[in-house]
C-alpha atoms as a PDB file:
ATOM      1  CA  UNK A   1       9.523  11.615  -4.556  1.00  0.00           C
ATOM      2  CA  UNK A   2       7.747   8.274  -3.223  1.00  0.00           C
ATOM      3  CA  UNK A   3       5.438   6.922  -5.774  1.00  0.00           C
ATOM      4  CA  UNK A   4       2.404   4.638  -4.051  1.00  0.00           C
ATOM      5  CA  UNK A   5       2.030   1.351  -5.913  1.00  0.00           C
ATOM      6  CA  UNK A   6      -0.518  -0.186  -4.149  1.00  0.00           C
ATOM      7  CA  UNK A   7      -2.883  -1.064  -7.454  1.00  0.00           C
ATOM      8  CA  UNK A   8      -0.072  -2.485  -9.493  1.00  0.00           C
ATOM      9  CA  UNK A   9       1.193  -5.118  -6.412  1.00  0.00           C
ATOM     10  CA  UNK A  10      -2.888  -6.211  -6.323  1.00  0.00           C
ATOM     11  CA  UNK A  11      -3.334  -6.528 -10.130  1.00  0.00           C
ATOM     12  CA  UNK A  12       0.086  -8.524 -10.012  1.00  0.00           C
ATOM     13  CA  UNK A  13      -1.443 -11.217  -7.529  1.00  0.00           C
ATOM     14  CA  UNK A  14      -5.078 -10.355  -8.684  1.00  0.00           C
ATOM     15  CA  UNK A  15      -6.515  -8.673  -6.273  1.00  0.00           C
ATOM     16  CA  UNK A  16      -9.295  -6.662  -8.214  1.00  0.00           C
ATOM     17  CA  UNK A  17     -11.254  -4.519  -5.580  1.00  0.00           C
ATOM     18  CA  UNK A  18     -11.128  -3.035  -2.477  1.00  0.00           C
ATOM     19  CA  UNK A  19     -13.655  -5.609  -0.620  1.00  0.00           C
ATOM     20  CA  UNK A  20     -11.399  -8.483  -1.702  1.00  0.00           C
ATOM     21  CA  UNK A  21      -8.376  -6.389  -0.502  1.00  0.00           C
ATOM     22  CA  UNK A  22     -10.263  -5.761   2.930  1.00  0.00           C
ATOM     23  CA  UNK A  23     -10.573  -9.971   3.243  1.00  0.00           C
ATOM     24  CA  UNK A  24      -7.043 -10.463   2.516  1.00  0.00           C
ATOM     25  CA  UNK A  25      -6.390  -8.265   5.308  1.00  0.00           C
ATOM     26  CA  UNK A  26      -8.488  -9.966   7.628  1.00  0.00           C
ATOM     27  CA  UNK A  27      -7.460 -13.715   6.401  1.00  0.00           C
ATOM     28  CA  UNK A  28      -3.725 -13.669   6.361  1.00  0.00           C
ATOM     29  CA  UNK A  29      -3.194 -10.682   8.710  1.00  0.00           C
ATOM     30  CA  UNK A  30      -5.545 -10.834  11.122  1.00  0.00           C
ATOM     31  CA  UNK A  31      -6.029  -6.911  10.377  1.00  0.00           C
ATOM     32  CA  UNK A  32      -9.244  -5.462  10.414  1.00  0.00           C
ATOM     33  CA  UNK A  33      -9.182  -2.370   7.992  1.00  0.00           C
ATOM     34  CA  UNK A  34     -12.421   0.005   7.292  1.00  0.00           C
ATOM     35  CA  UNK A  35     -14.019   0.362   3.990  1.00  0.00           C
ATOM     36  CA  UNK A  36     -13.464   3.976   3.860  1.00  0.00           C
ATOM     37  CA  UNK A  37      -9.434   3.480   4.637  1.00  0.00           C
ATOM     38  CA  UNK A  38      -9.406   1.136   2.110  1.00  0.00           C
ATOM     39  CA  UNK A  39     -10.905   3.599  -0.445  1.00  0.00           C
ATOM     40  CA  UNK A  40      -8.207   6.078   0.909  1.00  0.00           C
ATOM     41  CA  UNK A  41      -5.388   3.627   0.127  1.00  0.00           C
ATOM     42  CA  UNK A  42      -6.727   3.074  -3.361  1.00  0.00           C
ATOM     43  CA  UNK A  43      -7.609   6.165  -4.041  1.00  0.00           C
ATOM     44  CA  UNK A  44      -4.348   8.425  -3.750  1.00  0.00           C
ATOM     45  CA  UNK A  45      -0.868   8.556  -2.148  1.00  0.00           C
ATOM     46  CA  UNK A  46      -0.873   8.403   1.652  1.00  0.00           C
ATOM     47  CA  UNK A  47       0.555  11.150   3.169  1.00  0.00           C
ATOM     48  CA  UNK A  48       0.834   9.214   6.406  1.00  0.00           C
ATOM     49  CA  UNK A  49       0.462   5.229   7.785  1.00  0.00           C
ATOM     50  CA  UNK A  50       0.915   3.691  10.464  1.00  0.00           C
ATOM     51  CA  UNK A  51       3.735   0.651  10.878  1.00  0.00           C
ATOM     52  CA  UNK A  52       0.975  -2.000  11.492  1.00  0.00           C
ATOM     53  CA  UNK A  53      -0.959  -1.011   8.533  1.00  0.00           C
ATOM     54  CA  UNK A  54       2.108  -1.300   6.229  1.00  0.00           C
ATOM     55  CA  UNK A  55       3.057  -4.567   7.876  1.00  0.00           C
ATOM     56  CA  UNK A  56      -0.739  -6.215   7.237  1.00  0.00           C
ATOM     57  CA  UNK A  57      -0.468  -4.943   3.526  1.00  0.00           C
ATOM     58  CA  UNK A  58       2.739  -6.387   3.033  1.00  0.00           C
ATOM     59  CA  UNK A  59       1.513  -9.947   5.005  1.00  0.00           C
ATOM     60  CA  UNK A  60      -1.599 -10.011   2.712  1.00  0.00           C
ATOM     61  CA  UNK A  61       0.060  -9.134  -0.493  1.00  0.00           C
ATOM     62  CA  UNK A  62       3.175 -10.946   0.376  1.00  0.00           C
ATOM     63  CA  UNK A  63       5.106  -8.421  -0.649  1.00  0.00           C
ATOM     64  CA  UNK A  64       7.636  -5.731   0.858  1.00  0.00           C
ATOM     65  CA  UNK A  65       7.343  -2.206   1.548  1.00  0.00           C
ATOM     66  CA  UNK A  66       9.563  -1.479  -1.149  1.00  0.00           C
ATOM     67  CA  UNK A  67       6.988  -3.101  -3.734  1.00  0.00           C
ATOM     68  CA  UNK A  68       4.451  -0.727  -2.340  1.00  0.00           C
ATOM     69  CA  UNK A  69       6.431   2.588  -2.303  1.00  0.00           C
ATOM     70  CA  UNK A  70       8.807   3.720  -6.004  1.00  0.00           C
ATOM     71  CA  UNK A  71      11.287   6.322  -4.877  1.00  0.00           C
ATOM     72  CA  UNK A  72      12.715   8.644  -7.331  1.00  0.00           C
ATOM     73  CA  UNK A  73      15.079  11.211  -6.217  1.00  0.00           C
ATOM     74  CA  UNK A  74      14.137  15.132  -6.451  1.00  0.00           C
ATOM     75  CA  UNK A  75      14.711  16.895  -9.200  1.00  0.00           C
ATOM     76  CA  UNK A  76      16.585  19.344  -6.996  1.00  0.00           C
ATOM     77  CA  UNK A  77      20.033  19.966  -6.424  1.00  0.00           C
ATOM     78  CA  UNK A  78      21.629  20.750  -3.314  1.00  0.00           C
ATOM     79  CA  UNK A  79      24.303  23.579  -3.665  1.00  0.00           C
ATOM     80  CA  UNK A  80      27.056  23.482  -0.745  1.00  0.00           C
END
């Protein structure tokens, strides 16, 4: 299961709303991202994204995908 950690990286380098997240963007990615996408992003687990979009958040945030995304393996159990 992938886990979306979006919030906790922008509380970590206090980042507080989703306008300040949207200048980020813009400032050190040069990514222009709407106000309702933003909301989506904040609001629940993606179910998809595209490459460029994961590559501005981690340029903004300075961060890695891996600080965005927790994986915990399923619970279930392969039988051969």
């Amino acid at each position: 299961m992938l886990e979306w950690m979006l919030r906790n990286v922008m509380v970590e380098k206090g980042i507080w709303s989703g306008a300040a997240l949207r200048r980020l963007l813009k400032e050190k990615a040069g990514y222009d991202l709407s106000a309702p996408s933003i909301s989506a992003l904040l609001t629940g687990q993606p179910k998809q994204m595209k490459a460029e979009t994961l590559d501005a958040l981690c340029t903004a945030l300075e961060c890695t995908p891996n600080d965005l995304w927790v994986h915990t393996p399923s619970q279930k159990v392969r039988e051969a």
